[in-house]
Protein backbone atom coordinates (compact mmCIF):
# COMPACT_ATOMS: atom_id res chain seq x y z
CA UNK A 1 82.49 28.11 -32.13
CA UNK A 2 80.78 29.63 -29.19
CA UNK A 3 80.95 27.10 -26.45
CA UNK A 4 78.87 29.12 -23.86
CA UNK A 5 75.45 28.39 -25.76
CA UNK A 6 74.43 25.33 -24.05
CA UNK A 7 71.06 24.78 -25.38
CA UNK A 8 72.80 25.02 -29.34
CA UNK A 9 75.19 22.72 -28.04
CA UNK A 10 72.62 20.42 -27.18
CA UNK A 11 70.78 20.69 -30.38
CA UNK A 12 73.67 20.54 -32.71
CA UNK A 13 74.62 17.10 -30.44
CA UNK A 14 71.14 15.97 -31.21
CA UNK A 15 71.08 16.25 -34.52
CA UNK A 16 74.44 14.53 -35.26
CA UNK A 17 73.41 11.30 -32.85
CA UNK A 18 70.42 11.44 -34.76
CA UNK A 19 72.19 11.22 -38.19
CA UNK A 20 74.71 8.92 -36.79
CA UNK A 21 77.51 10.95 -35.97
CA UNK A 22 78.18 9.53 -32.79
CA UNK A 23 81.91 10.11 -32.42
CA UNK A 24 81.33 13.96 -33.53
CA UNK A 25 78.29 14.30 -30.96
CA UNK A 26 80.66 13.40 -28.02
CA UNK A 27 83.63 15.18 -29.26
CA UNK A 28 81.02 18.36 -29.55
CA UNK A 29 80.10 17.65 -25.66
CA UNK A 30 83.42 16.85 -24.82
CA UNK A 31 84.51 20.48 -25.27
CA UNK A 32 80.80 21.89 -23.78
CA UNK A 33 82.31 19.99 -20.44
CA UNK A 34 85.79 21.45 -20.59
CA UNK A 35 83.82 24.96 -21.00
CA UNK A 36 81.25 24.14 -18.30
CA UNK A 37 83.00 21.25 -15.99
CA UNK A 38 80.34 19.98 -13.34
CA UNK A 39 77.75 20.50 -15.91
CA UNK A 40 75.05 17.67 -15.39
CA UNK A 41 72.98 18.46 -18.25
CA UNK A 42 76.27 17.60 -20.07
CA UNK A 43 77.26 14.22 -18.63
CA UNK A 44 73.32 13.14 -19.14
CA UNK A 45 73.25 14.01 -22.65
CA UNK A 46 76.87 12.54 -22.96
CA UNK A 47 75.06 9.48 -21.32
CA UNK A 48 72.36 9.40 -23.84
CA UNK A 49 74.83 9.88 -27.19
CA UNK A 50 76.83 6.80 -25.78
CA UNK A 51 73.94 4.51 -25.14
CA UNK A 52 72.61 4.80 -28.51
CA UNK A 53 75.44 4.23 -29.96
CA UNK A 54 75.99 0.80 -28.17
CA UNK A 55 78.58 2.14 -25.33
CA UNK A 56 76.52 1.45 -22.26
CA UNK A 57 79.22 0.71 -19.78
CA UNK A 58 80.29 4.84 -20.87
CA UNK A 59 76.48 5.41 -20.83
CA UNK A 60 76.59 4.38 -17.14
CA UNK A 61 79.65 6.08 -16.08
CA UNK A 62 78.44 9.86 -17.60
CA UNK A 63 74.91 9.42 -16.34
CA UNK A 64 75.66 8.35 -12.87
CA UNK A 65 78.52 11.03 -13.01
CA UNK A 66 75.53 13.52 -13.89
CA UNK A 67 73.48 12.50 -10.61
CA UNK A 68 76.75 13.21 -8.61
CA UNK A 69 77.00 16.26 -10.16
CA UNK A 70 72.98 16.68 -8.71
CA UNK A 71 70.88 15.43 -11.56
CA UNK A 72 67.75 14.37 -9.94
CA UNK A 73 64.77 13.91 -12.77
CA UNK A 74 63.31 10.53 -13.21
CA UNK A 75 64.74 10.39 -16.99
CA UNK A 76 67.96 10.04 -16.01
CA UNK A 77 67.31 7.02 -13.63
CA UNK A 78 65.11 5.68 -16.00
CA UNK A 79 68.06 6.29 -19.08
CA UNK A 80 70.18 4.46 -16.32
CA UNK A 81 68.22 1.46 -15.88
CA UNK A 82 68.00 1.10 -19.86
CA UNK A 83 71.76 0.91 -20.17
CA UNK A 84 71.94 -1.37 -16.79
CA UNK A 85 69.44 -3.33 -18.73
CA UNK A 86 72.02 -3.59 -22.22
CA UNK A 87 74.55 -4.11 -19.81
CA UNK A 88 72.60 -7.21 -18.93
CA UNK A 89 71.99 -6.05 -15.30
CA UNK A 90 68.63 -6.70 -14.92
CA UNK A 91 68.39 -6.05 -10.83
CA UNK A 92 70.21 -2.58 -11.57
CA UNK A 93 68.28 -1.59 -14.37
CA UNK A 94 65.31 -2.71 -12.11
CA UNK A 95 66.68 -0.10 -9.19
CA UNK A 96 67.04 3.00 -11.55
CA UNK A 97 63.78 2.51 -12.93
CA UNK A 98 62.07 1.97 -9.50
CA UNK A 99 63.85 5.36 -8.29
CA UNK A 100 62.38 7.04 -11.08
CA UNK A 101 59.10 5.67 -10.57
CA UNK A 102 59.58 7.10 -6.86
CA UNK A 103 60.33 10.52 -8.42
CA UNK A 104 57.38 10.44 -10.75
CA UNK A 105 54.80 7.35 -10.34
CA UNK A 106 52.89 8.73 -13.63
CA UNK A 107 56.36 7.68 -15.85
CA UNK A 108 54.70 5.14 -18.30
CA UNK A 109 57.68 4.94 -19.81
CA UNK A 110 59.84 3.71 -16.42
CA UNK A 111 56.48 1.46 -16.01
CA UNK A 112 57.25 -0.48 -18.69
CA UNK A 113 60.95 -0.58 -18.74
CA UNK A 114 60.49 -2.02 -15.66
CA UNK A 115 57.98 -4.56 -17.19
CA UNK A 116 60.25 -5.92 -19.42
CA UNK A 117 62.83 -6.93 -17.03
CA UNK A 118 60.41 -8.77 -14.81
CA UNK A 119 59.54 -10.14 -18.33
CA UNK A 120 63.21 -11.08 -19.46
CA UNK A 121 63.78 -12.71 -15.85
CA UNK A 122 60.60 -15.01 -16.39
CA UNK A 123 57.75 -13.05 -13.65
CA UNK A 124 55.25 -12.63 -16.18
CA UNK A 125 52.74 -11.58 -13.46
CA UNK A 126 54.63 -8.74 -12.37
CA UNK A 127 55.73 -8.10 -15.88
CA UNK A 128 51.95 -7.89 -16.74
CA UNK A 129 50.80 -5.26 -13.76
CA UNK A 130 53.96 -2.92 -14.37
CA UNK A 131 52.63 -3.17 -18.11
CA UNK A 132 49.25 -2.25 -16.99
CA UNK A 133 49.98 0.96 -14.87
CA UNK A 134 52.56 1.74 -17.90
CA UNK A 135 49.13 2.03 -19.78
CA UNK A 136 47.06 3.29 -17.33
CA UNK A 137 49.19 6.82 -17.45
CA UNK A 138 49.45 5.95 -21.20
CA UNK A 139 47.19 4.01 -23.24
CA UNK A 140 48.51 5.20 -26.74
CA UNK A 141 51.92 3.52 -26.10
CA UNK A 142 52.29 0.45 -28.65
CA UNK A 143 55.19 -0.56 -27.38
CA UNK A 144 53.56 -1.28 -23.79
CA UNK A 145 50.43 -2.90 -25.46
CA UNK A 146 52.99 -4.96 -27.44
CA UNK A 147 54.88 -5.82 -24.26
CA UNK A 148 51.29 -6.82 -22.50
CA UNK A 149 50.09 -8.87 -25.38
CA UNK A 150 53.14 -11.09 -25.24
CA UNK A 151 53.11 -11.25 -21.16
CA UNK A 152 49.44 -12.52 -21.44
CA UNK A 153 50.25 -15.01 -23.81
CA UNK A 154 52.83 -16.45 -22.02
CA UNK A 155 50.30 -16.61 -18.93
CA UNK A 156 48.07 -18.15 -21.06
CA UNK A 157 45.53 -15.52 -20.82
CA UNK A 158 44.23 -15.96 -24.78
CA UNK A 159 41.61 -12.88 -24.75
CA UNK A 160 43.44 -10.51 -22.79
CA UNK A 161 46.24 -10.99 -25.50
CA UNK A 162 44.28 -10.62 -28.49
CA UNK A 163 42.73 -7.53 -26.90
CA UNK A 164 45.88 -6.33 -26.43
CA UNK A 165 47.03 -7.30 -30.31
CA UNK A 166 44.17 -5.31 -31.60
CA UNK A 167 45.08 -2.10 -29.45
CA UNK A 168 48.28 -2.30 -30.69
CA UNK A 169 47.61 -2.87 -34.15
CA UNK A 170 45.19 -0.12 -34.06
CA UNK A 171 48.00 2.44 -32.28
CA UNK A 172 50.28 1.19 -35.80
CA UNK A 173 47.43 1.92 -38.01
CA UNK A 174 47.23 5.76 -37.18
């Protein structure tokens, strides 16, 4: 096999985390980073093949690895603060996806990653704004609607959550 092809590389690691092949997927980027050593682009989508596979402390150790190496998009902070958040650190988590919300303030998704750990530390009214500006760069984002619907009824807001319900209901229906 050709190891100088990144881009294959990436694909073929892709498609075997997709189908489950975890082990294969990082033995496949494994030799990419003995070919290309200091490689970011490899150490973030090592980062990404070990978080879904449940390996977040690894997850944490590629991708910050990958901003030494001078990985600077907002994705990787914000695929940082989801495996700080698995790793049950929800002030770390909270920092990664602040500095990729300082990168890129239109990130709906960092929005409401960040909602849910004000959510899962009890601040349902920050919970509920960073769920708002999650949906006010995206408004076709169920899982943010979701996420709203439950912070308002836990503030006992009872129209703003069915509002919510029936946006995200309606996102599921099409």
């Amino acid at each position: 096999m050709n190891y100088d092809d990144l881009e294959a590389g990436f694909n073929e690691a892709d498609y075997l985390m997709q189908t489950g092949k975890f082990r294969s997927a990082i033995k496949l980027l494994f030799k990419y980073r003995k070919k290309h050593p200091g490689n970011s682009l490899i150490n973030f989508n090592l980062g990404v093949v070990y978080y879904k596979s449940g390996m977040y402390i690894k997850s944490i150790y590629s991708l910050e690895e990958a901003v030494k190496q001078g990985a600077d998009e907002p994705e990787i902070f914000n695929q940082l603060g989801l495996a700080y958040d698995r790793n049950n650190d929800l002030d770390g988590a909270r920092a990664y996806y602040k500095k990729a919300l300082e990168m890129d303030a239109g990130f709906a998704m960092a929005w409401n990653n960040l909602g849910v750990t004000y959510f899962l530390g009890g601040d349902f009214l920050t919970a509920k704004f960073n769920f708002e500006k999650a949906l006010e760069f995206d408004n076709s984002d169920p899982d943010s609607w979701f996420n709203l619907r439950d912070t308002c009824t836990e503030l006992g807001l009872t129209k703003e959550a069915e509002d919510a319900d029936l946006k995200y209901h309606e996102l599921l229906r099409h």
